[in-house]
PDB file of N, CA and C in Angstrom:
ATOM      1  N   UNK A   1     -23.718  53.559  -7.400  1.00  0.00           N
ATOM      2  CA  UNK A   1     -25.122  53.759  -7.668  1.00  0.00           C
ATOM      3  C   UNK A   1     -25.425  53.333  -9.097  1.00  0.00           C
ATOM      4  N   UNK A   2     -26.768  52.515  -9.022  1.00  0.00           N
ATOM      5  CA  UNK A   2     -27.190  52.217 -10.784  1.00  0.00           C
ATOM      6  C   UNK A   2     -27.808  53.203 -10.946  1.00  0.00           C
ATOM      7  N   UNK A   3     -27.785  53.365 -12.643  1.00  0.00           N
ATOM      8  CA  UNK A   3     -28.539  54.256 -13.247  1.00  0.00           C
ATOM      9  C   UNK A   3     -29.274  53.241 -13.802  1.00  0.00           C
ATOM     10  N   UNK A   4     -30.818  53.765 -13.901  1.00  0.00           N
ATOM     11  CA  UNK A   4     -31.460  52.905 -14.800  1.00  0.00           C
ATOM     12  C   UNK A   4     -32.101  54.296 -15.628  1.00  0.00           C
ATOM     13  N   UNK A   5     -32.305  53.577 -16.995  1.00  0.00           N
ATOM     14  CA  UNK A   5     -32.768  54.755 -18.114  1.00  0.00           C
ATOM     15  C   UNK A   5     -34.204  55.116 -17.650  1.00  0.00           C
ATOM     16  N   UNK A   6     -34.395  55.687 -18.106  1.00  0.00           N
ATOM     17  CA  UNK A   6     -35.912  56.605 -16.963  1.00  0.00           C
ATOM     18  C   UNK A   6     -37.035  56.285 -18.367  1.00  0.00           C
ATOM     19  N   UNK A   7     -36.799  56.044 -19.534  1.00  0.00           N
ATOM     20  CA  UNK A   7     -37.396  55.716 -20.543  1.00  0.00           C
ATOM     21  C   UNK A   7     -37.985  53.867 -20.762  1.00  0.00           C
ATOM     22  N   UNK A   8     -36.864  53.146 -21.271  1.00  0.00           N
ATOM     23  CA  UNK A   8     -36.926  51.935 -20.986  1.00  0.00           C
ATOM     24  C   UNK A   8     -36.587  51.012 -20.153  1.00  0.00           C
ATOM     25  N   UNK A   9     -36.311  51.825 -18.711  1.00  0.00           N
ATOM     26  CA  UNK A   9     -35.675  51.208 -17.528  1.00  0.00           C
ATOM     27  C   UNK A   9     -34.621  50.195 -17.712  1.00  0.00           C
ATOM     28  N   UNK A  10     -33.786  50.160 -19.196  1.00  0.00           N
ATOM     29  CA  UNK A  10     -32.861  49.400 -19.146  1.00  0.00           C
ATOM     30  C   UNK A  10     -31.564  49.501 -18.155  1.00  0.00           C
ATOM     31  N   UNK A  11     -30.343  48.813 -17.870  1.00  0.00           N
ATOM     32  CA  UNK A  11     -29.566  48.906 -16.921  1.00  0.00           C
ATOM     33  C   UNK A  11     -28.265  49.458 -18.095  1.00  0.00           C
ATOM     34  N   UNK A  12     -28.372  49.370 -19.033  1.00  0.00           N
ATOM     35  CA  UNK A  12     -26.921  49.770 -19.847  1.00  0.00           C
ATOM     36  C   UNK A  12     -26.542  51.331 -20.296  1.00  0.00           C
ATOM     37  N   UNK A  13     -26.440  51.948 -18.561  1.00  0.00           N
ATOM     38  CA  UNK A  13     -26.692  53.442 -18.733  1.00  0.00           C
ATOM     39  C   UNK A  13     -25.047  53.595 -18.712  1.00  0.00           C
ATOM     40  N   UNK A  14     -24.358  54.509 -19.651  1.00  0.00           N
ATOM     41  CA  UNK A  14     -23.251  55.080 -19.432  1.00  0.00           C
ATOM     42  C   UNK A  14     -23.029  56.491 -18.770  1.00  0.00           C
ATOM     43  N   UNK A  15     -22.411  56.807 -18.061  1.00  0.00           N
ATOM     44  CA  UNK A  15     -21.646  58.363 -17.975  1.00  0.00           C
ATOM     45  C   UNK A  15     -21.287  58.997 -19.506  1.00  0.00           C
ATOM     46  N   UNK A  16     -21.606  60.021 -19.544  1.00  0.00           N
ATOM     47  CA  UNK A  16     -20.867  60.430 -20.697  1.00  0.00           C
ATOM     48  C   UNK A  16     -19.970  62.008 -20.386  1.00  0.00           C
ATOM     49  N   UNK A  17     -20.544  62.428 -19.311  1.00  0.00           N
ATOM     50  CA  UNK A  17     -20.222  63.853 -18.112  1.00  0.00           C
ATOM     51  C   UNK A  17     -20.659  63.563 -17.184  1.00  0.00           C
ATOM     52  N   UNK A  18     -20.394  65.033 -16.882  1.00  0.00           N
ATOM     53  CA  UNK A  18     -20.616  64.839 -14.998  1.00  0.00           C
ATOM     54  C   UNK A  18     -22.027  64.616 -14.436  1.00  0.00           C
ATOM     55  N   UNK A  19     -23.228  65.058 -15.256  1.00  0.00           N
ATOM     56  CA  UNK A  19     -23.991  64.291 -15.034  1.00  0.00           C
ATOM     57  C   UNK A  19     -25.205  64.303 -16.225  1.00  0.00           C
ATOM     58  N   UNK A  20     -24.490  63.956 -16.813  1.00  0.00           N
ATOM     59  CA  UNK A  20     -25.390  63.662 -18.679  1.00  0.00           C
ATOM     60  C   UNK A  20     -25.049  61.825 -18.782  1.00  0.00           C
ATOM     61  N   UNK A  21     -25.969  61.277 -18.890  1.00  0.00           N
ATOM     62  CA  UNK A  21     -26.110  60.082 -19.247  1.00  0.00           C
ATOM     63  C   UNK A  21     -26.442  59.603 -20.667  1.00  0.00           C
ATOM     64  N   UNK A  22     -26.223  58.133 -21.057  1.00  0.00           N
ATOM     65  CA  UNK A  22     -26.429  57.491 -22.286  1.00  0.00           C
ATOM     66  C   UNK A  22     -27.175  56.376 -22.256  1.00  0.00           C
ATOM     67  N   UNK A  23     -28.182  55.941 -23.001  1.00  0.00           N
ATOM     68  CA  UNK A  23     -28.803  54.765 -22.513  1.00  0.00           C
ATOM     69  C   UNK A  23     -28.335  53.884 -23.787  1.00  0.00           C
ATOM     70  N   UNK A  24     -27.983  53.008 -23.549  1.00  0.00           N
ATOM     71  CA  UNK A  24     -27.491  51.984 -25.075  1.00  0.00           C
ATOM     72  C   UNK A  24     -28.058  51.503 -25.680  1.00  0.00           C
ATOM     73  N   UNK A  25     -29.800  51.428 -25.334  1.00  0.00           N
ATOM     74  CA  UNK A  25     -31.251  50.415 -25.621  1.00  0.00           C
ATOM     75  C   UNK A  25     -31.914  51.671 -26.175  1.00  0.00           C
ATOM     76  N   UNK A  26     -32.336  52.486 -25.969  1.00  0.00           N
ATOM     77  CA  UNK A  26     -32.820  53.283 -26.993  1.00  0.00           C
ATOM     78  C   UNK A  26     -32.061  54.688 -27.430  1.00  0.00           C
ATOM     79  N   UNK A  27     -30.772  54.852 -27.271  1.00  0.00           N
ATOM     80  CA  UNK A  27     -30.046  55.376 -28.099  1.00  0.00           C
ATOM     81  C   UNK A  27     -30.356  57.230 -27.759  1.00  0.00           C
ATOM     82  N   UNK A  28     -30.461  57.127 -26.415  1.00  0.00           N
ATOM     83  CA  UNK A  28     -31.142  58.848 -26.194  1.00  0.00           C
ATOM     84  C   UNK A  28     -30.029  59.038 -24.663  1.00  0.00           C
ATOM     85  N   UNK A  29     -29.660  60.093 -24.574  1.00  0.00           N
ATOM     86  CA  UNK A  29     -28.899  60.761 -23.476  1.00  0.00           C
ATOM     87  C   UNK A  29     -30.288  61.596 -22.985  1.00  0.00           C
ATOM     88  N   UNK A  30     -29.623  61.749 -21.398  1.00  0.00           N
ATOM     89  CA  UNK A  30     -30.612  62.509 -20.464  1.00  0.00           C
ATOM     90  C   UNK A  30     -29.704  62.833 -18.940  1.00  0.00           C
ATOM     91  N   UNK A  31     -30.296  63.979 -18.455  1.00  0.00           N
ATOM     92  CA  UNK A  31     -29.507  64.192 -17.242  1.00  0.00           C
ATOM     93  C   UNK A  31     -31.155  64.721 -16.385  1.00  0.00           C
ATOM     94  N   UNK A  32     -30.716  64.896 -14.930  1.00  0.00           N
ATOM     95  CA  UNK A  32     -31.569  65.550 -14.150  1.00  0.00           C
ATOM     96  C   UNK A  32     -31.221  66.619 -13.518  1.00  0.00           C
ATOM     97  N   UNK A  33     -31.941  67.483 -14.163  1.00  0.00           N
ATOM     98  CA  UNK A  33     -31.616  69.444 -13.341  1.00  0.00           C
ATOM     99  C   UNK A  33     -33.075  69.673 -12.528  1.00  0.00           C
ATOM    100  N   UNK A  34     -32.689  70.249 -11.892  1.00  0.00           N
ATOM    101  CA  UNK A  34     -33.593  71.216 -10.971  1.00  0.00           C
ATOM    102  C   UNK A  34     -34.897  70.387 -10.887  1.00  0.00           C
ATOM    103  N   UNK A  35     -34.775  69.135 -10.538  1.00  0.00           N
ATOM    104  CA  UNK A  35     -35.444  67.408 -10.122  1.00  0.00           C
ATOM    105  C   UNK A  35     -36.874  67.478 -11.481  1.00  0.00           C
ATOM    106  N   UNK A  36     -35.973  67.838 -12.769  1.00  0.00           N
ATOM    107  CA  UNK A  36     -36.389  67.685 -14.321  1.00  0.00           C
ATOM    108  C   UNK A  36     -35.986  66.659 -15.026  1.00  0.00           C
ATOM    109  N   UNK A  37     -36.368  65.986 -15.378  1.00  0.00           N
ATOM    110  CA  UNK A  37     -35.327  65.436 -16.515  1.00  0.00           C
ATOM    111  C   UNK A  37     -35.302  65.301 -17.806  1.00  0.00           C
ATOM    112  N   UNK A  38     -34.521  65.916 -17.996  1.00  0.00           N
ATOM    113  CA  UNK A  38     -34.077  66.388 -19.673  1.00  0.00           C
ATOM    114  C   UNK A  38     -33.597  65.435 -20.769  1.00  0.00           C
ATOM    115  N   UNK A  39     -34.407  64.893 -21.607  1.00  0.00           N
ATOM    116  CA  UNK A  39     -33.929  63.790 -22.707  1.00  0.00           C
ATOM    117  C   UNK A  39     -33.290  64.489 -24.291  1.00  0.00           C
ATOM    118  N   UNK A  40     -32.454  64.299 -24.556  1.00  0.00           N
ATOM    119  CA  UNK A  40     -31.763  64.290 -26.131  1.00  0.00           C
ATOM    120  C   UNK A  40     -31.865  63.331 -26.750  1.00  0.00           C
ATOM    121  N   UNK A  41     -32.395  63.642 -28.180  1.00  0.00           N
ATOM    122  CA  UNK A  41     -31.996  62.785 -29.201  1.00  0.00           C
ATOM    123  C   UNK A  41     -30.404  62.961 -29.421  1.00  0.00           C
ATOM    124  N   UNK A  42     -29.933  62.232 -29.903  1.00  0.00           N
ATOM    125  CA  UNK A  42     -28.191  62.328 -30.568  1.00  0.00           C
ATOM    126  C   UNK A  42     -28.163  62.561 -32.505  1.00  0.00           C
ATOM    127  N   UNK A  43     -28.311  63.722 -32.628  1.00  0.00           N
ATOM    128  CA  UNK A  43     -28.236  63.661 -34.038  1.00  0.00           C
ATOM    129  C   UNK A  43     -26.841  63.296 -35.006  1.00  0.00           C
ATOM    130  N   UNK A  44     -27.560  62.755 -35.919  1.00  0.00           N
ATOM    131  CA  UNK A  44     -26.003  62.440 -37.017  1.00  0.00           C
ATOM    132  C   UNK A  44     -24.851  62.794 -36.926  1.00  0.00           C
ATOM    133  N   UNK A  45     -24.726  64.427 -36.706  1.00  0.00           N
ATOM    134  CA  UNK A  45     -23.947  65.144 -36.566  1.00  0.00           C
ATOM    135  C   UNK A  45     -22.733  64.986 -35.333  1.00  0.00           C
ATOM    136  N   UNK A  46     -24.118  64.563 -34.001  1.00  0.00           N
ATOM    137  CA  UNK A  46     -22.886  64.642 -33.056  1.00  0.00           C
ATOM    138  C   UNK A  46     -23.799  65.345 -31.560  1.00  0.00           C
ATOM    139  N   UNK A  47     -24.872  66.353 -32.769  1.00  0.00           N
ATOM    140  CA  UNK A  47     -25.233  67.120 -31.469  1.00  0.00           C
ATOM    141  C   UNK A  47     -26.253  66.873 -30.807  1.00  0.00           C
ATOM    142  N   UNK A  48     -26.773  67.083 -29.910  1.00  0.00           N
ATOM    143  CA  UNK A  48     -28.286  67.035 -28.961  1.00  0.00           C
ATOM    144  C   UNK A  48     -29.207  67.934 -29.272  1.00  0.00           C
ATOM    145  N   UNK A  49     -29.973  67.175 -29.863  1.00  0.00           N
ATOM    146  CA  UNK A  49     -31.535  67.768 -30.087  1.00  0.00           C
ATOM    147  C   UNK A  49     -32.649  67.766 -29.018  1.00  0.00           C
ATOM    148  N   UNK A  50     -32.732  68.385 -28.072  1.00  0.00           N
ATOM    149  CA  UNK A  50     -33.906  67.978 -26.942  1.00  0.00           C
ATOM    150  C   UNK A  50     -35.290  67.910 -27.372  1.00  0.00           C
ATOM    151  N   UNK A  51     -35.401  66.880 -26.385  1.00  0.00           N
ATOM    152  CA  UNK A  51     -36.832  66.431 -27.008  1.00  0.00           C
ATOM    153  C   UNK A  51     -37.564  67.255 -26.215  1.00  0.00           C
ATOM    154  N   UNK A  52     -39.055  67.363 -27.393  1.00  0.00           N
ATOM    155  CA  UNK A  52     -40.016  68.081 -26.494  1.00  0.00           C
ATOM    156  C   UNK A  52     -40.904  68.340 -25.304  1.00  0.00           C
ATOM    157  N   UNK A  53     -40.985  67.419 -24.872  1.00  0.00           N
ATOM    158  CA  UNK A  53     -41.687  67.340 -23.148  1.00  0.00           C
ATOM    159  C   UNK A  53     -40.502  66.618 -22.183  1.00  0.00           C
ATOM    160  N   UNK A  54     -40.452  67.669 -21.535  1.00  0.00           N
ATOM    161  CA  UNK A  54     -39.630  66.635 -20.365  1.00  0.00           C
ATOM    162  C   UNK A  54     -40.760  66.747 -18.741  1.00  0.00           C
ATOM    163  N   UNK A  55     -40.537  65.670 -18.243  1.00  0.00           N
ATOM    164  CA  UNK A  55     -41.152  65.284 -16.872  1.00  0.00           C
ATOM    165  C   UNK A  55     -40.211  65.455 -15.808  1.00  0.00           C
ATOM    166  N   UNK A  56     -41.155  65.744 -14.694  1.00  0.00           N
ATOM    167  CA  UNK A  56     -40.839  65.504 -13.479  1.00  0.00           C
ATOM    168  C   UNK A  56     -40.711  64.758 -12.915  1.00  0.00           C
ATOM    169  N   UNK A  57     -39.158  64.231 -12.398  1.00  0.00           N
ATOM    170  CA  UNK A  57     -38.599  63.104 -11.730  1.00  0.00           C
ATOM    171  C   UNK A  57     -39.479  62.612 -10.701  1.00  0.00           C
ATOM    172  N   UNK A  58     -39.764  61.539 -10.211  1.00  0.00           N
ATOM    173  CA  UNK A  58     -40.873  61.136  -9.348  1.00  0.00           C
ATOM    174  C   UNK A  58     -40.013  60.806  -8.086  1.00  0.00           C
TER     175      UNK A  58
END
């Protein structure tokens, strides 16, 4: 199955867990819970900052 990034619909989505993704084009991880989907920034540090609005998967 492709992942495409739900942001810039690019195709250069990685696994990074079991189901947390990476997009390589704009530099943000995201997974889908409870048919949500949840975007992170990746801070300096290492850690995930969630961003503030998340949408409903269509």
């Amino acid at each position: 199955m492709i992942i495409k990034c739900p942001v810039c619909g690019g195709l250069q989505v990685g696994r990074v867990g079991s189901d947390q993704y990476y997009c390589w084009n704009c530099f943000l991880e995201f997974n889908f819970r409870k048919g949500m989907l949840n975007l992170y920034e990746v801070a300096e540090d290492g850690t995930l900052v969630a961003m503030e609005s998340s949408s409903q998967v269509l």
